[in-house]
Protein backbone atom coordinates (compact mmCIF):
# COMPACT_ATOMS: atom_id res chain seq x y z
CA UNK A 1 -10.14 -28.19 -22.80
CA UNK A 2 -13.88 -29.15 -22.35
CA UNK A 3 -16.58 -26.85 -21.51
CA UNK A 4 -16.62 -26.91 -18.14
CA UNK A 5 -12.97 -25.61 -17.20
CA UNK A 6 -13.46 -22.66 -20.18
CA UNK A 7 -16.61 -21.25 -18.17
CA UNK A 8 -15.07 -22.02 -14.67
CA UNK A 9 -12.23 -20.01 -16.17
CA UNK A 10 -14.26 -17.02 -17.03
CA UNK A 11 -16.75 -17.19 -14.27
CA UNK A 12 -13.36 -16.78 -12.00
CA UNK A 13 -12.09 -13.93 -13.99
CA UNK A 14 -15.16 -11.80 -14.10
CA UNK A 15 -15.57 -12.72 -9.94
CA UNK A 16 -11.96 -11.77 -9.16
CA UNK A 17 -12.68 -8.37 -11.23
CA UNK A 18 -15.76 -7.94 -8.96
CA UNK A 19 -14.37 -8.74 -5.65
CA UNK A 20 -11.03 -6.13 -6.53
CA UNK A 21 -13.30 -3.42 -8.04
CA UNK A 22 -15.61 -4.07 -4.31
CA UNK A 23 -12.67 -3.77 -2.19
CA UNK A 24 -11.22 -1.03 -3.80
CA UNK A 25 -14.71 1.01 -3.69
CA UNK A 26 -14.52 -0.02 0.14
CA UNK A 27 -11.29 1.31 0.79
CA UNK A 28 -12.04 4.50 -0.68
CA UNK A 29 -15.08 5.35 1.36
CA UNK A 30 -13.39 3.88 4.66
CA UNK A 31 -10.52 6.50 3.76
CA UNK A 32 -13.08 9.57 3.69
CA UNK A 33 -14.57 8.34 6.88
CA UNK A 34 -14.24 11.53 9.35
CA UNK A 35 -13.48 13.97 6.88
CA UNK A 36 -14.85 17.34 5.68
CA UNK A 37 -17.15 17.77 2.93
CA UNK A 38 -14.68 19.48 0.28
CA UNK A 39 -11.85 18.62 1.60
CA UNK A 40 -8.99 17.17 -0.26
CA UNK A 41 -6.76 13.92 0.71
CA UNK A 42 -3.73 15.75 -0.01
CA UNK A 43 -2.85 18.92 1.36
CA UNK A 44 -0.96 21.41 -0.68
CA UNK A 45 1.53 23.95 0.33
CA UNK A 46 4.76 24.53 2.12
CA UNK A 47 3.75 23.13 4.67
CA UNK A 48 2.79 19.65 3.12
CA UNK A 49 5.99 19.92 1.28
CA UNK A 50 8.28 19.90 4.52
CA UNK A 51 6.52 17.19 6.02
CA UNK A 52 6.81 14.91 2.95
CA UNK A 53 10.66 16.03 3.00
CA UNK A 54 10.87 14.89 6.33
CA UNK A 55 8.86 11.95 6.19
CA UNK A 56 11.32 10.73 3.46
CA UNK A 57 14.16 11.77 5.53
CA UNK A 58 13.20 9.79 8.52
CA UNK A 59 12.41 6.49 6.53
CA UNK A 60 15.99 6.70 5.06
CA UNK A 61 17.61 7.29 8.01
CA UNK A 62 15.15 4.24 9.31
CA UNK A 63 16.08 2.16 6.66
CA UNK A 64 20.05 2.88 6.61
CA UNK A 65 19.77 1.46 10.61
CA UNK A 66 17.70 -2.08 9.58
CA UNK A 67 20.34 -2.04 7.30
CA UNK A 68 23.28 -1.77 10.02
CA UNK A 69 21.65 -3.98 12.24
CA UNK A 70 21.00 -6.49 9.20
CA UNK A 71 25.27 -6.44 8.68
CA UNK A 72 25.98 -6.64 12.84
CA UNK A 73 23.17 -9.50 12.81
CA UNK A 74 25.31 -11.30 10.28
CA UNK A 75 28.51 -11.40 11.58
CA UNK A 76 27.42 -12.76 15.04
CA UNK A 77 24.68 -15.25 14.12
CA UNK A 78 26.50 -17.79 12.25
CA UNK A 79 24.75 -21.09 10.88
């Protein structure tokens, strides 16, 4: 390896590290856009708890259908 491709190595190492570490830092102001000083990203309590339990509940029952229609899609579309 000659000079060149070691320091175009690094050079695109350290700039991908930069351009995550950027986006990331974006992502988590645009995600506390709109909300309260002090408030928290998660809510705790009951009431958080039943809506994660259904939110689970309703992408399993989501994904046991794309499943079904994945097996029905199978048997009538044959190559």
């Amino acid at each position: 390896m000659n000079a060149n491709r070691i320091i175009d190595m690094i050079v695109r190492r350290v700039m991908r590290r930069l351009v995550n570490h950027g986006v990331d830092k974006g992502i988590d102001m645009a995600s506390k856009v709109g909300r309260k000083p002090g408030q928290s990203d998660v809510e705790n309590g009951p009431e958080a708890d039943r809506q994660m339990r259904d939110a689970t509940k309703r992408q399993n029952q989501s994904a046991k259908q794309m499943r079904q229609v994945s097996r029905q899609m199978r048997r009538f579309m044959k190559f």
